[in-house]
N, C-alpha and C. Protein backbone atom coordinates (compact mmCIF):
# COMPACT_ATOMS: atom_id res chain seq x y z
N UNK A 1 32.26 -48.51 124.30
CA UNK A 1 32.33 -47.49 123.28
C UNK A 1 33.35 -47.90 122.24
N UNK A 2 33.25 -47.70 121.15
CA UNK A 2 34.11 -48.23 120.29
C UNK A 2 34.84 -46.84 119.85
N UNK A 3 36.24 -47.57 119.01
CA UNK A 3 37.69 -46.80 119.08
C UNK A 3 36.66 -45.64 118.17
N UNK A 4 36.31 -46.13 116.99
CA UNK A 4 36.14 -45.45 115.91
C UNK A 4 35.33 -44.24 116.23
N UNK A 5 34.36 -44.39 117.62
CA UNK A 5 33.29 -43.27 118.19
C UNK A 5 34.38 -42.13 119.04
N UNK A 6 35.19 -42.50 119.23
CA UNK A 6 35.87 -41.65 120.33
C UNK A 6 36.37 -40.06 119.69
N UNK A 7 35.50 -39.68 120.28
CA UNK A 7 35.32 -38.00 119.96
C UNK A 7 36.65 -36.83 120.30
N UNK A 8 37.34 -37.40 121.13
CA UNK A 8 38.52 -37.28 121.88
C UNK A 8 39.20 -38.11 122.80
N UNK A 9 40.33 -38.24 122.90
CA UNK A 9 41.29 -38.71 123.87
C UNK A 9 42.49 -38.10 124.70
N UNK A 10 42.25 -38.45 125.62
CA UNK A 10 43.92 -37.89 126.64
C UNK A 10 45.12 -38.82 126.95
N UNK A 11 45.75 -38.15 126.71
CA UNK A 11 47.99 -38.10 126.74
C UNK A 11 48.44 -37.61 127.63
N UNK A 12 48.29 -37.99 129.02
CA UNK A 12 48.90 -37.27 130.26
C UNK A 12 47.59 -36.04 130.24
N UNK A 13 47.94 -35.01 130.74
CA UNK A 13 47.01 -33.95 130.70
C UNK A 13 46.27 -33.15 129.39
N UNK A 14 47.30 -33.81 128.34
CA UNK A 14 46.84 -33.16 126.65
C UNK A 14 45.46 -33.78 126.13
N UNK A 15 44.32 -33.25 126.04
CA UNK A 15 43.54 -33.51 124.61
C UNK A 15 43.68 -33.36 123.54
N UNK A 16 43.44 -34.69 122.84
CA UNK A 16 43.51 -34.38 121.50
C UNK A 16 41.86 -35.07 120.85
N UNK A 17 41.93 -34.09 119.73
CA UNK A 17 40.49 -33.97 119.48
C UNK A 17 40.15 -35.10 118.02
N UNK A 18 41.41 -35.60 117.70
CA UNK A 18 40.88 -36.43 116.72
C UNK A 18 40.94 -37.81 117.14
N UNK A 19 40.52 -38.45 116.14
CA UNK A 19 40.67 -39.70 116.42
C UNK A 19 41.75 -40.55 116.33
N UNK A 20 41.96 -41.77 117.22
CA UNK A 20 42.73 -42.67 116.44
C UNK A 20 42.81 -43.38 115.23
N UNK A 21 43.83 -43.32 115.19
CA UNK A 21 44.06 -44.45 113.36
C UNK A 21 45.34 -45.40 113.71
N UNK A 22 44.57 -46.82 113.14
CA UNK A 22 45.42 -47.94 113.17
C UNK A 22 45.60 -47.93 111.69
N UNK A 23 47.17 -48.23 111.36
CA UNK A 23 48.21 -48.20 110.24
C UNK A 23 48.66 -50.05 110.74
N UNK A 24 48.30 -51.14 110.03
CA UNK A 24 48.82 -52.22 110.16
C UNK A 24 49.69 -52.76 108.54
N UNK A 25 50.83 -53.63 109.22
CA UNK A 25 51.78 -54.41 108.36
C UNK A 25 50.95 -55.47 108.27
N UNK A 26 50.48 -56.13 107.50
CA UNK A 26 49.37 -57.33 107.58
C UNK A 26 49.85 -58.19 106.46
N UNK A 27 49.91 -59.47 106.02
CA UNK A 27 49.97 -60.11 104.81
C UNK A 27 49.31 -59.71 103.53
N UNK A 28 48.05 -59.21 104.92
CA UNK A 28 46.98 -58.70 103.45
C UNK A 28 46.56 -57.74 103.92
N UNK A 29 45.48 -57.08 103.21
CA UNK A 29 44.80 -55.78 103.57
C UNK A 29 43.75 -56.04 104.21
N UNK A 30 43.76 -54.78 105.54
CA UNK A 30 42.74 -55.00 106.46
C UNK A 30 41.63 -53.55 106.66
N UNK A 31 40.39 -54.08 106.39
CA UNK A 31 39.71 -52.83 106.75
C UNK A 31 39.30 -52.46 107.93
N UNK A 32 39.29 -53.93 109.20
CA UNK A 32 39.26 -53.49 110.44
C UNK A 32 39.57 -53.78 111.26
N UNK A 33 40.46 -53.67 112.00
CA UNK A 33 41.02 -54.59 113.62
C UNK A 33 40.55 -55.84 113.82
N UNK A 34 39.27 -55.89 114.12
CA UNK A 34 38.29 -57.39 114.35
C UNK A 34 38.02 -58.27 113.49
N UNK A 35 39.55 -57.68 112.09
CA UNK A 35 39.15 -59.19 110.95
C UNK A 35 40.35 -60.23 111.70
N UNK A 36 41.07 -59.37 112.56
CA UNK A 36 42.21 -60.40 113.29
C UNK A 36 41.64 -60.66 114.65
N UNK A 37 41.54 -59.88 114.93
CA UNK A 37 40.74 -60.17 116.76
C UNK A 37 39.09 -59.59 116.75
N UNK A 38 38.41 -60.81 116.44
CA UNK A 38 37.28 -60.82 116.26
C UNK A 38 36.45 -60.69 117.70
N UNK A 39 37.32 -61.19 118.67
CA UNK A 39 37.07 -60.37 119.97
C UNK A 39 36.63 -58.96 120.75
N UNK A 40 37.43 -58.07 119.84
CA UNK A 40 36.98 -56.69 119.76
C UNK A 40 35.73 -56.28 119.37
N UNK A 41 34.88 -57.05 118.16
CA UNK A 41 33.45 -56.45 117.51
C UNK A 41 32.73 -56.13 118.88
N UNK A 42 32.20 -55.01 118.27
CA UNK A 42 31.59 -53.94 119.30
C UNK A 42 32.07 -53.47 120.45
N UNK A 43 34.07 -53.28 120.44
CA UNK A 43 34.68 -52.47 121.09
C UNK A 43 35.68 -51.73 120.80
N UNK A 44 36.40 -52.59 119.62
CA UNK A 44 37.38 -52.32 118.85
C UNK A 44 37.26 -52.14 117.37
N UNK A 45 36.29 -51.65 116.78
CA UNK A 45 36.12 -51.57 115.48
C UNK A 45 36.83 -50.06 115.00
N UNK A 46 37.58 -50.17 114.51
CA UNK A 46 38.54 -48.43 114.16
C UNK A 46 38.66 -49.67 112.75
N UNK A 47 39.03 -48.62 111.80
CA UNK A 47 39.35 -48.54 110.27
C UNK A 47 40.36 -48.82 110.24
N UNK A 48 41.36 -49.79 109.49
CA UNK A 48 42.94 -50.06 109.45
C UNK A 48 43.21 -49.64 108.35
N UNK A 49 44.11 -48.74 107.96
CA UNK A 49 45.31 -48.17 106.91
C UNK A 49 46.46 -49.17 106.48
N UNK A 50 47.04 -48.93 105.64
CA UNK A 50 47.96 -50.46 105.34
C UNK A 50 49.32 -49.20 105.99
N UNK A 51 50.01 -49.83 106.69
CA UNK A 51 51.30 -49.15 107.23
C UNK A 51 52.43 -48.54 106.11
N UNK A 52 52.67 -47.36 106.30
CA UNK A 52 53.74 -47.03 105.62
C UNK A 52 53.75 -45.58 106.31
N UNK A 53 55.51 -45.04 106.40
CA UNK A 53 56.13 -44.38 106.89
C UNK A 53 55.26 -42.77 106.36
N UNK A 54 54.85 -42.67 105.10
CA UNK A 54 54.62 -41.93 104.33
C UNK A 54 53.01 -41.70 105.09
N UNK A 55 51.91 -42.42 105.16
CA UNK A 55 50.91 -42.68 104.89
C UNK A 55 51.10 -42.12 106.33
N UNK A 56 51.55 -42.65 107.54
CA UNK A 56 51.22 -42.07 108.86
C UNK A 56 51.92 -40.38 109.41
N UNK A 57 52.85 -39.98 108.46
CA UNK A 57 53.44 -38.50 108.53
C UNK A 57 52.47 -37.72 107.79
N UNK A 58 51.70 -38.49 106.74
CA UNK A 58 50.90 -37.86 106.15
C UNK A 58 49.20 -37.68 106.59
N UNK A 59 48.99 -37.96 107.53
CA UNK A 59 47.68 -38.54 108.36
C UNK A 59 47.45 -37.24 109.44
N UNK A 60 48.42 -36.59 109.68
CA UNK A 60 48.34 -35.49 110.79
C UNK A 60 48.73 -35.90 112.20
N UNK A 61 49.21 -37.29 112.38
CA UNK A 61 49.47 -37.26 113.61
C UNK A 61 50.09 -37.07 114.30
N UNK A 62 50.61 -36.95 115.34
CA UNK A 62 51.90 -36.17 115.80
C UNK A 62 51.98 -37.23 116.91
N UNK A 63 51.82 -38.41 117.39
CA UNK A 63 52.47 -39.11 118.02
C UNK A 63 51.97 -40.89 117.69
N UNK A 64 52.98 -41.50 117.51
CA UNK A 64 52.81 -42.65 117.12
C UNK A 64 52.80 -44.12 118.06
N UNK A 65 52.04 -44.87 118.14
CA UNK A 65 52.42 -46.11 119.40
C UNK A 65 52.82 -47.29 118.62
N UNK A 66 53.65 -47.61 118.54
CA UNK A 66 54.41 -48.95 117.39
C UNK A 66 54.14 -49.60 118.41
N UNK A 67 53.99 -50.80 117.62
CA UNK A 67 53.34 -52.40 118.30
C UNK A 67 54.25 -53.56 117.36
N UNK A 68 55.24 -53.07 117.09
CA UNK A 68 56.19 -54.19 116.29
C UNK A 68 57.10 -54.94 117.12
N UNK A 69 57.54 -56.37 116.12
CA UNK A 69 58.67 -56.46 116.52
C UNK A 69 59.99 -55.72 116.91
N UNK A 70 61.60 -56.32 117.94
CA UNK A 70 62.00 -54.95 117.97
C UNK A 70 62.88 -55.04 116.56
N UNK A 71 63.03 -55.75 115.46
CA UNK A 71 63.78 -55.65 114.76
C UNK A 71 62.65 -54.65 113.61
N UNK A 72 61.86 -54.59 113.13
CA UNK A 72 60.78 -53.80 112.54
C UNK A 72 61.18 -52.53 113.43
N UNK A 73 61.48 -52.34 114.60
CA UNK A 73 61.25 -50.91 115.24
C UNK A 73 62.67 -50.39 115.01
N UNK A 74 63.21 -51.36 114.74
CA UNK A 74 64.87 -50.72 114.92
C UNK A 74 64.83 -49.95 113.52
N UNK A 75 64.21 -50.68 111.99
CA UNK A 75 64.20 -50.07 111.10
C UNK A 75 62.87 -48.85 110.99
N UNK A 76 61.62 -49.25 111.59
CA UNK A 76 61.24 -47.88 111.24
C UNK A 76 61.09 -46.44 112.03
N UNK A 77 61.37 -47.07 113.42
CA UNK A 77 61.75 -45.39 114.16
C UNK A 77 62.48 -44.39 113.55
N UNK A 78 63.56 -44.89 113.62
CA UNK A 78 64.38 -43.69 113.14
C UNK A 78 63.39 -42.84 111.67
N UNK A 79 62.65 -43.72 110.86
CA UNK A 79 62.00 -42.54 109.34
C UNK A 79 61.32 -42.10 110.01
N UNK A 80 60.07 -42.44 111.43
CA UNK A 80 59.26 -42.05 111.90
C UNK A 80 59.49 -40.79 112.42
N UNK A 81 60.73 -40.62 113.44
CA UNK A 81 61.14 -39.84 114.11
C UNK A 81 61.95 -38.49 112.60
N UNK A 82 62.24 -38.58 111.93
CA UNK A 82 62.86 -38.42 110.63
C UNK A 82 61.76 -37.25 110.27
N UNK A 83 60.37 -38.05 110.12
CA UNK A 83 59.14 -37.30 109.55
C UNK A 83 58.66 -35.95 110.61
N UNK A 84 59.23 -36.35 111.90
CA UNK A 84 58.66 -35.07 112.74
C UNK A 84 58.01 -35.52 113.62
N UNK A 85 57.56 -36.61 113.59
CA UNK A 85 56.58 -37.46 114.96
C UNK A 85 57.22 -37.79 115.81
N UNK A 86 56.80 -37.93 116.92
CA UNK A 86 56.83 -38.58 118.50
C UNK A 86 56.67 -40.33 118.63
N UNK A 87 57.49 -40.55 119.09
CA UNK A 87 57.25 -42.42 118.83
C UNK A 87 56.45 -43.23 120.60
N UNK A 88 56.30 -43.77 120.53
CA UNK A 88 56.20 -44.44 121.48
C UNK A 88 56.15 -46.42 121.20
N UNK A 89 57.37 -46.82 121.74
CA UNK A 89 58.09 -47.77 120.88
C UNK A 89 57.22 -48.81 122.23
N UNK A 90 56.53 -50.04 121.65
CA UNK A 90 55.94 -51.04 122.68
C UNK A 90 57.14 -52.55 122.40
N UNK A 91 58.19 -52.29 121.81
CA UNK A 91 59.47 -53.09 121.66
C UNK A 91 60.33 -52.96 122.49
N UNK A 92 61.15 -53.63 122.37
CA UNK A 92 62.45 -53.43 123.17
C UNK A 92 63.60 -52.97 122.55
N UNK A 93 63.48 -52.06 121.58
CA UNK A 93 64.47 -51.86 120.71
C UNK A 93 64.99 -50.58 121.51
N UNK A 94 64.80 -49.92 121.96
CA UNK A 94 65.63 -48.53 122.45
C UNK A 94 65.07 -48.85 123.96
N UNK A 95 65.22 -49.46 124.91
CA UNK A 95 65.08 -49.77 126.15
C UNK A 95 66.34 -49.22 126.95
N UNK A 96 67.53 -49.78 125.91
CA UNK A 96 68.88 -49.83 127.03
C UNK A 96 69.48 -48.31 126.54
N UNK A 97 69.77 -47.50 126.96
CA UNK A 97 70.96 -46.39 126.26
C UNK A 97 72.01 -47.19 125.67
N UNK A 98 73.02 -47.80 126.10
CA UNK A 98 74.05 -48.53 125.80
C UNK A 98 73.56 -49.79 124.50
N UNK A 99 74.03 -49.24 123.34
CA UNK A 99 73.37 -50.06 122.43
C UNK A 99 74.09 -51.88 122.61
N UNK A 100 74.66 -51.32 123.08
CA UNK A 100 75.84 -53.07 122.81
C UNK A 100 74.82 -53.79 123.82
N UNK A 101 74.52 -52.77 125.26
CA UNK A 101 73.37 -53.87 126.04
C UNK A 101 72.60 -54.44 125.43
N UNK A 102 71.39 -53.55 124.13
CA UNK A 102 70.79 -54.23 123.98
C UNK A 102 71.25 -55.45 122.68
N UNK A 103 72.41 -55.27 122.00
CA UNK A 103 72.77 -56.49 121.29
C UNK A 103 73.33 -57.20 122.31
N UNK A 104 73.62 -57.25 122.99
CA UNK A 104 73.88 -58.45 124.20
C UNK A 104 72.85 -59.40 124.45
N UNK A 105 71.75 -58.87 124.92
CA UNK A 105 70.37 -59.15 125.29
C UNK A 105 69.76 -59.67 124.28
N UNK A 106 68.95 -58.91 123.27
CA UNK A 106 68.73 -59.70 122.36
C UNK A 106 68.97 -60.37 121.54
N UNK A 107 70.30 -60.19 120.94
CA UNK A 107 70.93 -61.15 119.81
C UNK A 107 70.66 -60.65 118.58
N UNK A 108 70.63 -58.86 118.65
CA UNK A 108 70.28 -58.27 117.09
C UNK A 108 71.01 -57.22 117.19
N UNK A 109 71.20 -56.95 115.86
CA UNK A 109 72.05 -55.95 115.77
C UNK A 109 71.76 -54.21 116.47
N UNK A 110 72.51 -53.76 117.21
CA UNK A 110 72.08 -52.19 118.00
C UNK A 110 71.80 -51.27 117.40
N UNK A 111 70.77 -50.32 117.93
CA UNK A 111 70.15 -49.38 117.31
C UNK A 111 71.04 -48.29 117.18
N UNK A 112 70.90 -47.09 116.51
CA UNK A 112 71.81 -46.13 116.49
C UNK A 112 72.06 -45.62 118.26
N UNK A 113 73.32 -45.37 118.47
CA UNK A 113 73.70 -44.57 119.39
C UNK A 113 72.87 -43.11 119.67
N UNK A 114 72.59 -42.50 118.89
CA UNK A 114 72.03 -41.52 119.09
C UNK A 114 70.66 -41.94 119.32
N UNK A 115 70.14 -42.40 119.05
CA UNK A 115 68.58 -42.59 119.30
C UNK A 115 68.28 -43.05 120.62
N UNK A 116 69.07 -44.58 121.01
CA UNK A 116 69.62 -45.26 121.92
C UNK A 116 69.50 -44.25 123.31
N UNK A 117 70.63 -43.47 123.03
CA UNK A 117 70.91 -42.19 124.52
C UNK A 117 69.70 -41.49 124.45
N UNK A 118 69.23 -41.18 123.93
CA UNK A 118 67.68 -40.08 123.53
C UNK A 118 66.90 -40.32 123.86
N UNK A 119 66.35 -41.67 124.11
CA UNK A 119 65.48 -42.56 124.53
C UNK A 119 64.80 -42.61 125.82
N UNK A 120 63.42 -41.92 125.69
CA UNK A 120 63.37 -42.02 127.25
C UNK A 120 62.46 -43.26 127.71
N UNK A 121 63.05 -43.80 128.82
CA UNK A 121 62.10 -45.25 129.51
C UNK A 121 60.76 -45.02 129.86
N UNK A 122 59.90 -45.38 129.11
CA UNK A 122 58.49 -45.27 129.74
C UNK A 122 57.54 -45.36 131.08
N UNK A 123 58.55 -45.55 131.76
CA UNK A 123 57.57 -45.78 133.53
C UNK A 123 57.80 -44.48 133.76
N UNK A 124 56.65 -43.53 134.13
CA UNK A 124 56.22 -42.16 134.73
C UNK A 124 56.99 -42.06 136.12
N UNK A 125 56.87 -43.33 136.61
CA UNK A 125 57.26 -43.45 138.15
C UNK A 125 58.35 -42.85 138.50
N UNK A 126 59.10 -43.06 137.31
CA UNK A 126 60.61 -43.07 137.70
C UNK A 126 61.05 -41.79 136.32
N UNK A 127 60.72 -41.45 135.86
CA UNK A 127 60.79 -40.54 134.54
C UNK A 127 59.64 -39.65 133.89
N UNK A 128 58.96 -39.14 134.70
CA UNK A 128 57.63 -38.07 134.61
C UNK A 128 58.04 -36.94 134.01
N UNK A 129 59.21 -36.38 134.51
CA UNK A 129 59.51 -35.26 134.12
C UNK A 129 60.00 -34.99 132.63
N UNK A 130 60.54 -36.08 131.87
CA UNK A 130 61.18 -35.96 130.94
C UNK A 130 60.08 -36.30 129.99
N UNK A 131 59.33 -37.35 130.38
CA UNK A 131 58.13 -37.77 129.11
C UNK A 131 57.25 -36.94 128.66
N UNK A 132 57.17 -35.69 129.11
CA UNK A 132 56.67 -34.71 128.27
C UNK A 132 57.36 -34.35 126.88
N UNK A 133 58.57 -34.43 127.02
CA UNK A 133 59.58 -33.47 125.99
C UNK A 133 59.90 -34.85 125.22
N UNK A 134 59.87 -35.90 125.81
CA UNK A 134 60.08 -37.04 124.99
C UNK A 134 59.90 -37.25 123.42
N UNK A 135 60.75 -37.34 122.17
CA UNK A 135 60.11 -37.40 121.02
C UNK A 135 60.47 -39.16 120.91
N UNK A 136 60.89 -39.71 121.49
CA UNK A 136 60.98 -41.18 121.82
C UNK A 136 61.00 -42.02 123.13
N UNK A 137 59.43 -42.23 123.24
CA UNK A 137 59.72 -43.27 124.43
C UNK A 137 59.78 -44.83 124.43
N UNK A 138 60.75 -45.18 124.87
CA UNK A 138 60.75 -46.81 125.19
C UNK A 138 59.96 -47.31 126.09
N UNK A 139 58.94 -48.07 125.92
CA UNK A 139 57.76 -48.55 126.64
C UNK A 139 58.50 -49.49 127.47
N UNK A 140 58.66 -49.49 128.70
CA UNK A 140 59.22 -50.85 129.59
C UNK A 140 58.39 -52.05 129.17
N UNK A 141 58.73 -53.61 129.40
CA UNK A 141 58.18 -54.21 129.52
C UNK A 141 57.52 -54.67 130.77
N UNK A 142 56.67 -55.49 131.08
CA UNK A 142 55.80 -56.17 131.90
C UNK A 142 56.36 -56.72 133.03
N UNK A 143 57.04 -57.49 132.91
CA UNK A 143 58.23 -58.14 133.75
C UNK A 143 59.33 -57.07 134.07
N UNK A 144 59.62 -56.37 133.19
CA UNK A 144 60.82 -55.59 134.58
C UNK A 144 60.03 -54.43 135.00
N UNK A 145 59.03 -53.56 135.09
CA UNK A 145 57.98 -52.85 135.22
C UNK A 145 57.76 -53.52 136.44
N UNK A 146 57.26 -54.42 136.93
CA UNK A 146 56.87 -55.46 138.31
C UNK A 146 57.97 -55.37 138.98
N UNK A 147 59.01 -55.57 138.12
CA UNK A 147 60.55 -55.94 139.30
C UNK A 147 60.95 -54.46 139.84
N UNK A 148 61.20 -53.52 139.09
CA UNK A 148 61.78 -52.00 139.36
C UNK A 148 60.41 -51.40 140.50
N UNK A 149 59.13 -51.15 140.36
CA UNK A 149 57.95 -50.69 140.74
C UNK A 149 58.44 -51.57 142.17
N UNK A 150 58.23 -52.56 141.93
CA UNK A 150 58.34 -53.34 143.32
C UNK A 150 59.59 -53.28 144.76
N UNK A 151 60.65 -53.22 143.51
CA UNK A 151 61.69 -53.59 144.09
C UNK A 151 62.26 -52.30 144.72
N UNK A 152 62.22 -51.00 144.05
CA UNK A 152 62.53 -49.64 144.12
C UNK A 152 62.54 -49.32 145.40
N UNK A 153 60.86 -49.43 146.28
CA UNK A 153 60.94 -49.04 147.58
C UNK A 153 62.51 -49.44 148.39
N UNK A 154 62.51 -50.97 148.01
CA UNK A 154 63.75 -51.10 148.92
C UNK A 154 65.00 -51.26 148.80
N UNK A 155 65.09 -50.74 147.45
CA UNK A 155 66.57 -50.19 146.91
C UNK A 155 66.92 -48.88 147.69
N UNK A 156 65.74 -47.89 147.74
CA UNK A 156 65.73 -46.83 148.03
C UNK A 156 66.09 -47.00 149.62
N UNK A 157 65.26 -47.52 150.45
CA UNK A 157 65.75 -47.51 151.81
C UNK A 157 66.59 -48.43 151.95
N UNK A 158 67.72 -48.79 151.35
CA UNK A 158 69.03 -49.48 151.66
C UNK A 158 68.70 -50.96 152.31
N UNK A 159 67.45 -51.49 151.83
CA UNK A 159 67.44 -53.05 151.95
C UNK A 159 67.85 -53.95 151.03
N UNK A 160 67.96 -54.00 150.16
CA UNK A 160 68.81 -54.52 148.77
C UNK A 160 70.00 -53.94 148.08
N UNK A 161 71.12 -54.65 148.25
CA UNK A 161 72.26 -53.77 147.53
C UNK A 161 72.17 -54.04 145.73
N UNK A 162 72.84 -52.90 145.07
CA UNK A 162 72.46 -52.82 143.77
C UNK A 162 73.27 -53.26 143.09
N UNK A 163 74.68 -53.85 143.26
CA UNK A 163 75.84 -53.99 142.67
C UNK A 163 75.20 -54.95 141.62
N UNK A 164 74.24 -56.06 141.94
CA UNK A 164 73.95 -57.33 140.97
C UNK A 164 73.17 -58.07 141.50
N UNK A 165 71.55 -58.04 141.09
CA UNK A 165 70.76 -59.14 141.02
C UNK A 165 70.45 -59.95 140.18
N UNK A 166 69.38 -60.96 140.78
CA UNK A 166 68.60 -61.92 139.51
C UNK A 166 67.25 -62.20 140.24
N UNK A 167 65.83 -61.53 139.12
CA UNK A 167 64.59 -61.98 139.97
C UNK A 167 64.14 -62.63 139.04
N UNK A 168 64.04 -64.00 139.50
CA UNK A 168 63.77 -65.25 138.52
C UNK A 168 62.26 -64.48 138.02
N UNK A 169 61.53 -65.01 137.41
CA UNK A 169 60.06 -64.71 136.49
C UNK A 169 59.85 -65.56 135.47
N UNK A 170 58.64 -66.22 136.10
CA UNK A 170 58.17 -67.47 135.14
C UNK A 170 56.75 -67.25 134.95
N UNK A 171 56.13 -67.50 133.47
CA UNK A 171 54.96 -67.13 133.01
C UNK A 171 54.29 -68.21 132.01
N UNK A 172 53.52 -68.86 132.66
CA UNK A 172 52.83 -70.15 132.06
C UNK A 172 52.21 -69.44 130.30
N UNK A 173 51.98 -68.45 130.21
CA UNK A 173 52.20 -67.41 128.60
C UNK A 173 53.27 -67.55 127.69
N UNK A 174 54.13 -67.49 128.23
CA UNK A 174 55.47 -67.56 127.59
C UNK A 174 55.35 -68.83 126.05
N UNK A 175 55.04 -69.79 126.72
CA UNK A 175 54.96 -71.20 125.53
C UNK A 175 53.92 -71.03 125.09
N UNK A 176 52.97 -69.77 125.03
CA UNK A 176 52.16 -69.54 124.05
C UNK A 176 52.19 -68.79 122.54
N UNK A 177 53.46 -68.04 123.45
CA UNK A 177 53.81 -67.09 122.37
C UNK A 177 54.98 -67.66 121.34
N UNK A 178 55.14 -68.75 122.03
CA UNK A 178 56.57 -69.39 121.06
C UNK A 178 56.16 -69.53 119.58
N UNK A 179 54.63 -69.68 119.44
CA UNK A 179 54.75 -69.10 118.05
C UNK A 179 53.91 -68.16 116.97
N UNK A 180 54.50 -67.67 115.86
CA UNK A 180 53.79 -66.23 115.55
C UNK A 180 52.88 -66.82 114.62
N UNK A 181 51.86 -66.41 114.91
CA UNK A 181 50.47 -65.98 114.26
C UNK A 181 50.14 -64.88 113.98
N UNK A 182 49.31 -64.84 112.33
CA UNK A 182 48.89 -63.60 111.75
C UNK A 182 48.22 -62.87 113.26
N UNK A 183 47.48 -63.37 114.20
CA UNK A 183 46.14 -62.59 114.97
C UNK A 183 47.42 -62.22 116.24
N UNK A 184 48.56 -62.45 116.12
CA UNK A 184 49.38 -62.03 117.50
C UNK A 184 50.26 -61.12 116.79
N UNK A 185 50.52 -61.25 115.57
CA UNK A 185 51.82 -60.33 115.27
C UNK A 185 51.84 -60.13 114.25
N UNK A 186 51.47 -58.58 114.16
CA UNK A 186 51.72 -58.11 112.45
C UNK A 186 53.10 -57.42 112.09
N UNK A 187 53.52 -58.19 111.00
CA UNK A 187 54.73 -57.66 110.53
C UNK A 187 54.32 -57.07 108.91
């Protein structure tokens, strides 16, 4: 079924009755998902909007899924959140509360403190209760999502002490992504 047919969709237990809309940062202007991932024709065909802060507060939507870099997210959450919308950040820009963690980690400058603490972590597993009320969630990534999910059981029954680990993770992907392409990353 393609995006553009979808008559409705569900958000945890919420329907919502309109459709999706993709808002892309592109070099150039795009009229449809599958002029970059031509993979999608006849699954992914939805209409693309050229991105701007204005254009998606002005669209009716009330919750947003950013797919940016985290330095792009560091600058446009906060107008997003600004406009009245709900974010849902697929970066690592508001992951850590402690902003200095995440300039530690990544090597960019920290997001506001306030946003930072506000921030709720995206795994249900461990934070269900709060992601309702959430007007910002930080999407975990892939790799620590595996390690926490996994590892949790036996944190919990006192088989691993917590003071300080390291779970190595190696991904033959990784040296794929070393570099950016228009069809992997729109800025």
């Amino acid at each position: 079924m393609q995006v553009s047919n979808w008559p409705s969709f569900f958000c945890g237990t919420r329907k919502f009755k309109s459709q999706p809309s993709i808002c892309a940062r592109a070099r150039r202007t795009l009229k449809c998902l599958t002029e970059i991932f031509p993979h999608l024709r006849g699954w992914g065909e939805a209409p693309c909007k050229t991105f701007s802060v204005d254009a998606v507060a002005g669209s009716g939507a009330g919750t947003v899924f950013l797919a940016t870099p985290h330095e792009a997210s560091l600058e446009i959450v906060p107008q997003l959140l600004n406009a009245g919308l709900r974010v849902v950040d697929l970066s690592g820009a508001f992951r850590f509360h402690d902003p200095q963690t995440f300039a530690d980690w990544y090597k960019l400058p920290a997001p506001p403190k306030n946003l930072a603490e506000r921030a709720v972590y995206g795994l249900p597993e461990l934070y269900a209760d709060q992601l309702p009320d959430a007007r910002l969630v930080a999407n975990p990534g892939c790799y620590p999502t595996s390690v926490i999910l996994g590892l949790r059981p036996l944190v919990e029954s006192g088989w691993i002490a917590t003071e300080r680990g390291i779970v190595p993770i190696a991904s033959p992907a990784r040296r794929a992504r070393a570099r950016t392409e228009e069809r992997t990353a729109l800025r």
